[in-house]
N, C-alpha and C. Protein backbone atom coordinates (compact mmCIF):
# COMPACT_ATOMS: atom_id res chain seq x y z
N UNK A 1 -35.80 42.14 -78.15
CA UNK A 1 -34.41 41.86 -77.86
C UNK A 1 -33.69 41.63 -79.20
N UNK A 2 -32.30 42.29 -79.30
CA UNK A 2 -31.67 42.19 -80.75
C UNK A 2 -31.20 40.43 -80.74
N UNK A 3 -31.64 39.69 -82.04
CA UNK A 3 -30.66 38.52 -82.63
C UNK A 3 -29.51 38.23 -81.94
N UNK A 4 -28.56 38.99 -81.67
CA UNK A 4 -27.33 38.77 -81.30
C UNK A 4 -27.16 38.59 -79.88
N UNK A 5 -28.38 38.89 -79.20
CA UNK A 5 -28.51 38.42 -77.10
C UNK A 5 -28.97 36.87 -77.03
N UNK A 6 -29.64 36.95 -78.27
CA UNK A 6 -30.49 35.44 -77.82
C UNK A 6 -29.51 33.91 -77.68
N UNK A 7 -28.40 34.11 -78.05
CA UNK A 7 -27.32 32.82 -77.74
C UNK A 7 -26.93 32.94 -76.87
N UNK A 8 -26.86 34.80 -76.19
CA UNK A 8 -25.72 35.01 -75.16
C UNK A 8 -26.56 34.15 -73.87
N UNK A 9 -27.84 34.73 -73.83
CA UNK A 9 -29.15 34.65 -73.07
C UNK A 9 -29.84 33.22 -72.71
N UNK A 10 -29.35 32.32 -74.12
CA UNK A 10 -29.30 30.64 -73.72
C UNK A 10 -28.10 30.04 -72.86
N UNK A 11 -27.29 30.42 -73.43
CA UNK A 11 -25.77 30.26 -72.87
C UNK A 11 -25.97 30.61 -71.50
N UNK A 12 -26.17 32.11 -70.73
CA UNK A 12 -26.40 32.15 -69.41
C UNK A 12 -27.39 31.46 -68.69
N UNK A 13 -28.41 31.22 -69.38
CA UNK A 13 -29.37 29.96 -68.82
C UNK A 13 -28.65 28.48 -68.44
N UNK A 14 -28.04 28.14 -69.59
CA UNK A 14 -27.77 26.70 -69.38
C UNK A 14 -26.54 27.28 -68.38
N UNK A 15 -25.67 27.89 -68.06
CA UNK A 15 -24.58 28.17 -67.36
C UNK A 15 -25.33 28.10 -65.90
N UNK A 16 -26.55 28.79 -65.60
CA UNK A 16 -27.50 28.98 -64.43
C UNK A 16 -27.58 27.63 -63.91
N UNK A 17 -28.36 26.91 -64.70
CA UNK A 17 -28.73 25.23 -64.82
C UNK A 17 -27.59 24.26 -64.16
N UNK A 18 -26.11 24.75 -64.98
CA UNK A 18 -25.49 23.71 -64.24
C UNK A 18 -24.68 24.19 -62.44
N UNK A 19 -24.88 25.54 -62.45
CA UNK A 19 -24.74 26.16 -61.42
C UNK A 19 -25.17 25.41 -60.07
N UNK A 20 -26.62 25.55 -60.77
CA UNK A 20 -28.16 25.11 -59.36
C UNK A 20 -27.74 23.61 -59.28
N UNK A 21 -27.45 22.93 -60.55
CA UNK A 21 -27.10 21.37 -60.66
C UNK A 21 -26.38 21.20 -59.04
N UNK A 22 -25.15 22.14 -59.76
CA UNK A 22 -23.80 21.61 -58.82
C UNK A 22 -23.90 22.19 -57.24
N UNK A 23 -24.77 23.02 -56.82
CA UNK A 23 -25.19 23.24 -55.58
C UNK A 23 -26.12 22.44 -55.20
N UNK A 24 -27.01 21.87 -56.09
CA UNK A 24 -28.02 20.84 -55.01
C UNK A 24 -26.91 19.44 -55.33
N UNK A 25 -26.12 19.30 -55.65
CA UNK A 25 -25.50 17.99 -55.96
C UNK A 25 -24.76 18.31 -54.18
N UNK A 26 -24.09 19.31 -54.15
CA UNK A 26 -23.29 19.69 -52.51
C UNK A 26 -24.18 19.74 -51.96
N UNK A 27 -25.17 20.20 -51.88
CA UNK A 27 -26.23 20.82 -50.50
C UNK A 27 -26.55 18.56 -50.19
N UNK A 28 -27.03 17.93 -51.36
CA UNK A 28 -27.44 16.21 -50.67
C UNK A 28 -26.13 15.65 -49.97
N UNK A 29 -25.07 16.34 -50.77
CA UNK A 29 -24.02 15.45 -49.78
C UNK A 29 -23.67 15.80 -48.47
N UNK A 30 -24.03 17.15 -47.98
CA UNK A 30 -23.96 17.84 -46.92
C UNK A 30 -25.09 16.94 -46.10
N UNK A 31 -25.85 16.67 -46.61
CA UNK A 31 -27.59 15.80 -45.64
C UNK A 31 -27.31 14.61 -45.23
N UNK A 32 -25.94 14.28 -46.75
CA UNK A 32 -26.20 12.32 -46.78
C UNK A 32 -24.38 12.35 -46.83
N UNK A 33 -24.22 12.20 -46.01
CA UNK A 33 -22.52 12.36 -45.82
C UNK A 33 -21.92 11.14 -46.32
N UNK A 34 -22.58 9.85 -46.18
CA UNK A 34 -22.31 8.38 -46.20
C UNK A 34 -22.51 8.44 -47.89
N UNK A 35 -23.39 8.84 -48.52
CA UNK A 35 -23.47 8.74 -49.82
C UNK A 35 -22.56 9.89 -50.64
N UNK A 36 -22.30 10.92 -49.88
CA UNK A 36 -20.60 11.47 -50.55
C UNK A 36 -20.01 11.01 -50.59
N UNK A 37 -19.42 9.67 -49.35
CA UNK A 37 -18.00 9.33 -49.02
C UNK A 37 -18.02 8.27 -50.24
N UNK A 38 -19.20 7.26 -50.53
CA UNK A 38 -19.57 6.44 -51.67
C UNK A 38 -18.47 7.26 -52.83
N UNK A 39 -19.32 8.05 -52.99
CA UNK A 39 -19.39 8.30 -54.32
C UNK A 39 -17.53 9.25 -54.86
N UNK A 40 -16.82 9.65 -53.99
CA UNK A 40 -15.82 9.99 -53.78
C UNK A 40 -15.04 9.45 -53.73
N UNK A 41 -15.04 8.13 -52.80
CA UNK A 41 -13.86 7.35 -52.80
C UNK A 41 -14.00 6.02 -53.49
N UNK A 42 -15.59 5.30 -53.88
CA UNK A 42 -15.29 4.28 -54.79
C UNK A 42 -15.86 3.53 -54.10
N UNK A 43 -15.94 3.82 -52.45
CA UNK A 43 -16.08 2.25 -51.71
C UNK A 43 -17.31 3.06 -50.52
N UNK A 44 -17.78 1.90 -49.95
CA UNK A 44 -19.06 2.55 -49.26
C UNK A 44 -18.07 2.83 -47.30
N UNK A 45 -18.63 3.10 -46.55
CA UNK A 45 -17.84 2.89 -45.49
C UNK A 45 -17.67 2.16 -44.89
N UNK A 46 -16.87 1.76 -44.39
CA UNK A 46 -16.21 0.36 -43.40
C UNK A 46 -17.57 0.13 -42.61
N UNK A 47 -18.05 -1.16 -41.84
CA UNK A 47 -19.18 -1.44 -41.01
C UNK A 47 -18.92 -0.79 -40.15
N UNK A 48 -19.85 -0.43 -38.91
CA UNK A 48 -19.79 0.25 -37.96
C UNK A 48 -19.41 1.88 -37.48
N UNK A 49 -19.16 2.22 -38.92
CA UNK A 49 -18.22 3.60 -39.21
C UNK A 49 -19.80 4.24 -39.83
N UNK A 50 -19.88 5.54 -38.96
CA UNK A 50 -20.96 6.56 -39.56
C UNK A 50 -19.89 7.99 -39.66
N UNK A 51 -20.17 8.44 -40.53
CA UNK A 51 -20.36 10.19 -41.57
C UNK A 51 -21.04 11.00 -40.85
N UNK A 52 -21.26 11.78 -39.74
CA UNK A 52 -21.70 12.75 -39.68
C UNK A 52 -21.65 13.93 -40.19
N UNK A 53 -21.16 14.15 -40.64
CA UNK A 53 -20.51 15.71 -41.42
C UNK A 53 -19.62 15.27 -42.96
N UNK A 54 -20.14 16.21 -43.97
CA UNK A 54 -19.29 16.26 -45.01
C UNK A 54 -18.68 17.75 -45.18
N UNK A 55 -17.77 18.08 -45.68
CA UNK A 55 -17.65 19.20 -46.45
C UNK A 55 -16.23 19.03 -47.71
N UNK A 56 -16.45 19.83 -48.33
CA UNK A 56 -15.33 19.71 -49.52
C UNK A 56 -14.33 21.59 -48.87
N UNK A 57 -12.89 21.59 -50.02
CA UNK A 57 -12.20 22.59 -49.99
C UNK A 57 -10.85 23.12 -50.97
N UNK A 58 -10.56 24.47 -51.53
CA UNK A 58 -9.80 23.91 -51.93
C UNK A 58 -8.56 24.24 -51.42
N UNK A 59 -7.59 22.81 -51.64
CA UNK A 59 -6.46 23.15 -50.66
C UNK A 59 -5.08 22.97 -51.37
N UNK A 60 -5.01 23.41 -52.54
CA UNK A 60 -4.16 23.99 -52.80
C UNK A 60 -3.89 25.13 -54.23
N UNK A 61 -2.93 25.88 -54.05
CA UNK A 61 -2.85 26.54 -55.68
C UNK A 61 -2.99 26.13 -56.80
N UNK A 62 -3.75 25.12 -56.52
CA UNK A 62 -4.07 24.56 -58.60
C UNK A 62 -5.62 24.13 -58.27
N UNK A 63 -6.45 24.84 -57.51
CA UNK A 63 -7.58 24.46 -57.45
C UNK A 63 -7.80 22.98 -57.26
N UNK A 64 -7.43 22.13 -56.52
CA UNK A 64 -7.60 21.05 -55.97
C UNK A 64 -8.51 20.73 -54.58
N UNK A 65 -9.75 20.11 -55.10
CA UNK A 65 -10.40 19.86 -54.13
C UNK A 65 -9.99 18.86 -53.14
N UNK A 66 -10.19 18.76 -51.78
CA UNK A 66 -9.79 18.04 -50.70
C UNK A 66 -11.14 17.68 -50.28
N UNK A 67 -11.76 16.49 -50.07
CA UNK A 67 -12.96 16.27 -49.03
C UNK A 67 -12.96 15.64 -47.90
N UNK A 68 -13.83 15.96 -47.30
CA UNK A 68 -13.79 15.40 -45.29
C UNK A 68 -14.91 15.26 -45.16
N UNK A 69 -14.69 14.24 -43.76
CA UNK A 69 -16.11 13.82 -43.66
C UNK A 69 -15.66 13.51 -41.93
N UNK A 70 -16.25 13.93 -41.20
CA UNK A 70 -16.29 13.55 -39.51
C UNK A 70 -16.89 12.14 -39.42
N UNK A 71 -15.93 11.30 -38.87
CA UNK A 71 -16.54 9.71 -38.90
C UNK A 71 -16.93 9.63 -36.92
N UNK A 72 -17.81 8.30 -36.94
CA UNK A 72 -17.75 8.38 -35.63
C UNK A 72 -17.76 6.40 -35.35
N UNK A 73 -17.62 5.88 -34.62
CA UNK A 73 -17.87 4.89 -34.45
C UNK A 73 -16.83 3.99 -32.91
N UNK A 74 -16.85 2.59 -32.53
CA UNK A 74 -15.96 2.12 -31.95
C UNK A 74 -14.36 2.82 -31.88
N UNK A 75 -13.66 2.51 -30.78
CA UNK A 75 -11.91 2.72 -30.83
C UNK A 75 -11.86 1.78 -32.06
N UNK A 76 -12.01 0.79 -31.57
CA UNK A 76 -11.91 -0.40 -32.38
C UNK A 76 -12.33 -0.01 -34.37
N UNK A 77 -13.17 0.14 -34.39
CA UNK A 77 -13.64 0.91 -35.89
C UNK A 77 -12.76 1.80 -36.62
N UNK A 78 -12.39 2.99 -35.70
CA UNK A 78 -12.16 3.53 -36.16
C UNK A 78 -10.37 3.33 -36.42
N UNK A 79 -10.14 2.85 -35.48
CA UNK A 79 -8.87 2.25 -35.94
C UNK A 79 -8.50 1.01 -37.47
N UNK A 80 -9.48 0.54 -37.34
CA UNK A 80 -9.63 -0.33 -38.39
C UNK A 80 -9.63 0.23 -39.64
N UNK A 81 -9.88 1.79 -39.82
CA UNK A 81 -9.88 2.40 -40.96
C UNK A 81 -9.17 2.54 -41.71
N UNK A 82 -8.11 3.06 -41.47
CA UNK A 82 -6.89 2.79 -42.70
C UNK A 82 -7.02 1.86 -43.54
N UNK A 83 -6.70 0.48 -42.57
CA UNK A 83 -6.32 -0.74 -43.34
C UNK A 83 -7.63 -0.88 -44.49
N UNK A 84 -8.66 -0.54 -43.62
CA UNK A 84 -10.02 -0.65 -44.80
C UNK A 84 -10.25 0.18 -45.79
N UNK A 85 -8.84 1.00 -46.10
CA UNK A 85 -8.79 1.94 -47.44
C UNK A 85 -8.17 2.06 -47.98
N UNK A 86 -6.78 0.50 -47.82
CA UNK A 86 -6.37 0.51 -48.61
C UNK A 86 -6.29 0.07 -50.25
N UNK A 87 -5.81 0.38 -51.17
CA UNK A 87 -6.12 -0.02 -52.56
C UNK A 87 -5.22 -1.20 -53.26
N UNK A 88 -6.24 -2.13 -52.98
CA UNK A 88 -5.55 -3.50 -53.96
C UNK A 88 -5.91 -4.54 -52.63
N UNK A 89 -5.52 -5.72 -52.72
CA UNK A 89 -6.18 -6.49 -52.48
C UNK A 89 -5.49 -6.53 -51.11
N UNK A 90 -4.25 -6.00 -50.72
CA UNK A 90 -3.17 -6.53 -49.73
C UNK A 90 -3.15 -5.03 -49.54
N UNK A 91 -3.44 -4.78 -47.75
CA UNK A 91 -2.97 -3.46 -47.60
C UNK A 91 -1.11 -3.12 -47.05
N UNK A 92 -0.44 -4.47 -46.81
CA UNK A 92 0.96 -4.59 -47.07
C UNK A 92 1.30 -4.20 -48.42
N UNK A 93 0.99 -4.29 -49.07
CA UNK A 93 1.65 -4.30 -50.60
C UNK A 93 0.84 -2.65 -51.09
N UNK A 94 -0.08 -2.19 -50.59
CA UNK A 94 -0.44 -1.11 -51.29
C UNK A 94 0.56 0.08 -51.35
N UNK A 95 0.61 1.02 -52.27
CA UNK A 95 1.76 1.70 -52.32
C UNK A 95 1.18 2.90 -51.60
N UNK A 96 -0.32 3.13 -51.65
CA UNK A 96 -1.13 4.38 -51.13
C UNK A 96 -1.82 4.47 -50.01
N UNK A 97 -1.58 3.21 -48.92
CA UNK A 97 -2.00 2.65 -47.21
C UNK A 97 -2.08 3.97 -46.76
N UNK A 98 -2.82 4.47 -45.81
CA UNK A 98 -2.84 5.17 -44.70
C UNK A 98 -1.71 4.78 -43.92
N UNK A 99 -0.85 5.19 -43.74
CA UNK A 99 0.38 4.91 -42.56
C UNK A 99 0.49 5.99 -41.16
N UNK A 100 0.71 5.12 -40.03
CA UNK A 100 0.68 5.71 -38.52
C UNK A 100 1.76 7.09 -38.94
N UNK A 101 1.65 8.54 -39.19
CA UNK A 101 2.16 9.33 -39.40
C UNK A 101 1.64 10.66 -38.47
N UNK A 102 1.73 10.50 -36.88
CA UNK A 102 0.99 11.08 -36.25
C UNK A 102 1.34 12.84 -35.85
N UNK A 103 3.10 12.80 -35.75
CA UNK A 103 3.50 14.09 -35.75
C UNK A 103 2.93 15.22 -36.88
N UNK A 104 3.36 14.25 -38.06
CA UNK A 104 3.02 15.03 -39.45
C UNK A 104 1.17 15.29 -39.64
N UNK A 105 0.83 14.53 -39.06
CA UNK A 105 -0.83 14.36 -39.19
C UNK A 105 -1.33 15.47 -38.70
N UNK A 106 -0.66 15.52 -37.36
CA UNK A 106 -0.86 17.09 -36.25
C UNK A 106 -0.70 18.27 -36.99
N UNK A 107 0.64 17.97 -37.52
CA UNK A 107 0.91 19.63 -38.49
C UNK A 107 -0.07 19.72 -39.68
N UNK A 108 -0.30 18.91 -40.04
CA UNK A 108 -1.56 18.86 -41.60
C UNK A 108 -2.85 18.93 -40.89
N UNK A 109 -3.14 18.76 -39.71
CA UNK A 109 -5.09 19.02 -39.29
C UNK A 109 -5.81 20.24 -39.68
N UNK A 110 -6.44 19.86 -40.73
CA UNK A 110 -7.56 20.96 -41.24
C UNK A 110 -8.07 22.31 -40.51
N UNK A 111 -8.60 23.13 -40.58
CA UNK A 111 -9.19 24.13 -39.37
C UNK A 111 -10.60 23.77 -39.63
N UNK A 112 -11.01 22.58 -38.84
CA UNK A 112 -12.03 22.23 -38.31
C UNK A 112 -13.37 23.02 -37.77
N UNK A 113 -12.83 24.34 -37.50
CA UNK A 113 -14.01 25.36 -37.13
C UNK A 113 -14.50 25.58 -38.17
N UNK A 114 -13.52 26.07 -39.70
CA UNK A 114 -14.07 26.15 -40.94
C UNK A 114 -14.93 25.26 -41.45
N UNK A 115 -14.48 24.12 -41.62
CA UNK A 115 -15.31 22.95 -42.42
C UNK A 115 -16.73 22.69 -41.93
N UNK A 116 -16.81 22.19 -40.38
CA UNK A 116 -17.69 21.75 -39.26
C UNK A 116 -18.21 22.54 -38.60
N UNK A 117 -17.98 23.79 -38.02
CA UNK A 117 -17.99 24.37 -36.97
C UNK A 117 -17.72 23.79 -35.63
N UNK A 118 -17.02 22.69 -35.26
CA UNK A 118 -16.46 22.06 -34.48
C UNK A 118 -15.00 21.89 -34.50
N UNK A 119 -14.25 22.76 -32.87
CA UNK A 119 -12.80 23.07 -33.11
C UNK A 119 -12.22 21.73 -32.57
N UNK A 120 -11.47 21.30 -33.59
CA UNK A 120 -10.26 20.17 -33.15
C UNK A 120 -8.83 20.65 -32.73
N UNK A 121 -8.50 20.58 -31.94
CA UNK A 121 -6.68 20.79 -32.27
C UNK A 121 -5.82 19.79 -32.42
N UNK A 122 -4.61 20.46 -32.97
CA UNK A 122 -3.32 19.35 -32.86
C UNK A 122 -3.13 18.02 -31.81
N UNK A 123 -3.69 18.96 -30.20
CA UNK A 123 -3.52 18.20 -28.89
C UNK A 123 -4.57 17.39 -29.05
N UNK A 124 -5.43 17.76 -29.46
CA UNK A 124 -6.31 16.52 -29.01
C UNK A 124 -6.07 14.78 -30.31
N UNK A 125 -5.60 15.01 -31.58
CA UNK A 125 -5.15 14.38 -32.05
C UNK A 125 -4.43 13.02 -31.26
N UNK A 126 -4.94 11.61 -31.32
CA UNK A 126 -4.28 10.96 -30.30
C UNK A 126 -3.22 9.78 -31.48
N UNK A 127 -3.74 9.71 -32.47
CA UNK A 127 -3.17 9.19 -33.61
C UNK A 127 -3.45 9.42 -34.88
N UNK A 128 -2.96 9.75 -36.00
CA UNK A 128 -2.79 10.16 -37.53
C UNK A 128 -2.45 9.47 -38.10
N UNK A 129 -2.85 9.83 -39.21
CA UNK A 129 -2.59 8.83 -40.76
C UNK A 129 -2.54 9.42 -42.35
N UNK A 130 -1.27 8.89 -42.63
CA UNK A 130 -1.46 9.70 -43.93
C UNK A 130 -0.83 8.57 -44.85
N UNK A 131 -1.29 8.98 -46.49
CA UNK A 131 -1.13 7.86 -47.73
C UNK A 131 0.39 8.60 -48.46
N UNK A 132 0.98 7.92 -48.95
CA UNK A 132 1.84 8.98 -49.98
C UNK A 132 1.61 8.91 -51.30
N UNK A 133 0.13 8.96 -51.88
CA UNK A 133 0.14 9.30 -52.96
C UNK A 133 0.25 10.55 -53.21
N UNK A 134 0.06 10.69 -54.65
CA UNK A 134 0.86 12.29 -55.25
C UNK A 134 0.09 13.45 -54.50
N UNK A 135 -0.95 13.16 -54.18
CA UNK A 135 -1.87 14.15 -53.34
C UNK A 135 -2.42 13.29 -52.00
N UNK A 136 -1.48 13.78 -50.41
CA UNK A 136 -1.63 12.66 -49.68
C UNK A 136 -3.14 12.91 -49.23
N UNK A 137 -3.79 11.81 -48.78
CA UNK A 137 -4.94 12.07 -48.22
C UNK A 137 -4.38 11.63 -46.27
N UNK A 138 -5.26 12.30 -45.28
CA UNK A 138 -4.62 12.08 -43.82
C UNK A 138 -6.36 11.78 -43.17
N UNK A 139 -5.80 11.05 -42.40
CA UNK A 139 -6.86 10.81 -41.00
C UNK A 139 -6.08 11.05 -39.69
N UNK A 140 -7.51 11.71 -39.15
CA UNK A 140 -6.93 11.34 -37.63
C UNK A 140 -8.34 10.91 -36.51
N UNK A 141 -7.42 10.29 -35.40
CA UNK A 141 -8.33 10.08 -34.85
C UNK A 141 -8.24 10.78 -33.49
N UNK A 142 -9.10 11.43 -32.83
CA UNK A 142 -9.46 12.45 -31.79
C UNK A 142 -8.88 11.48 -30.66
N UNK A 143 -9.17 12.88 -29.50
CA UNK A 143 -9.45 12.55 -27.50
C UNK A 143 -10.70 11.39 -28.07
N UNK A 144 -10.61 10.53 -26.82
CA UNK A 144 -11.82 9.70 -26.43
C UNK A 144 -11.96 8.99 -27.58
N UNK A 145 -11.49 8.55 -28.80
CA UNK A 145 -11.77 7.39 -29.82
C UNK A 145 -12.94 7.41 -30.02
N UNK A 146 -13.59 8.16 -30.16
CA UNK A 146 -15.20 8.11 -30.60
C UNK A 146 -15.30 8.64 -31.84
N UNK A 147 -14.56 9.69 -32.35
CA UNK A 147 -14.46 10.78 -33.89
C UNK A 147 -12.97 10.58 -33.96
N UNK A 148 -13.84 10.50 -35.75
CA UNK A 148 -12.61 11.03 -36.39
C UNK A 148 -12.49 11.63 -37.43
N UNK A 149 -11.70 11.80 -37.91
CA UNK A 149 -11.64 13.07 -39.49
C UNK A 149 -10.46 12.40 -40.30
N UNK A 150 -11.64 12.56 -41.89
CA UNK A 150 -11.06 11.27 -43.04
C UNK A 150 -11.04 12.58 -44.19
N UNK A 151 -9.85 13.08 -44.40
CA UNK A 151 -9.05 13.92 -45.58
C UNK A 151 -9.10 13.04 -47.11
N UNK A 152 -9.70 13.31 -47.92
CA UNK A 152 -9.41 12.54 -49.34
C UNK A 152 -9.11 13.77 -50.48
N UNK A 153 -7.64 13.18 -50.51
CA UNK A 153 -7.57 13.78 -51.89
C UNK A 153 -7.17 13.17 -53.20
């Protein structure tokens, strides 16, 4: 092999390396949904609140990733969620709260067949939530209060 392949030829190796990295780094969070949501948002999940499903996406023209995660737990739980995400010590005073935003929540619901293979619609949406930071993140919570779906961006 000529001198002049052998950098190109390390270079595509280590490029390979961080490739495989960054697919088994997605493929554990896909297994361990609870240890994505960790490691994504800073905070572990509210008690009683389980992760069944992760997936990431990108959702908008500047390559911005969005992640989700299908939660399941109590009415009670899962309602409790917002308030348990908000940032700073007072979720009155936070400027980035999840707020009851249920019309708008409907029009922003993910296509759920994509992410999950489980179809949600607008209708079944019984209450929504969205933050107004610069990139909002939304929840909602399904028919029957048993699931729900947690948007972070």
């Amino acid at each position: 092999m000529p001198a002049f392949f052998r950098p190109l030829s390390e270079l595509a190796a280590i490029l390979a390396l961080i490739a495989a990295g960054v697919v088994a780094w997605h493929q554990y969070w896909y297994l361990h949904p609870e240890h994505a949501f960790e490691f994504v948002t800073g905070r572990p999940l509210p008690a009683g609140l389980r992760a069944t499903a992760y997936n990431w996406d990108i959702n908008d023209n500047l390559l911005h990733v969005g992640h989700y995660w299908m939660l399941t737990g109590s009415a009670a739980q899962l309602r409790q969620f917002p308030s348990s995400m908000a940032v700073g010590d007072s979720a009155e005073k936070s400027v980035y709260t999840l707020r009851e935003s249920t019309e708008d929540a409907r029009y922003a619901l993910p296509d759920t067949t994509a992410l999950f293979g489980r179809r949600k619609t607008e209708d079944q949406v019984v209450i929504g939530y969205e933050n107004n930071a610069p990139r909002n993140s939304w929840y909602w919570i399904f028919d029957g209060e048993t699931e729900a779906l947690y948007e972070h961006n």
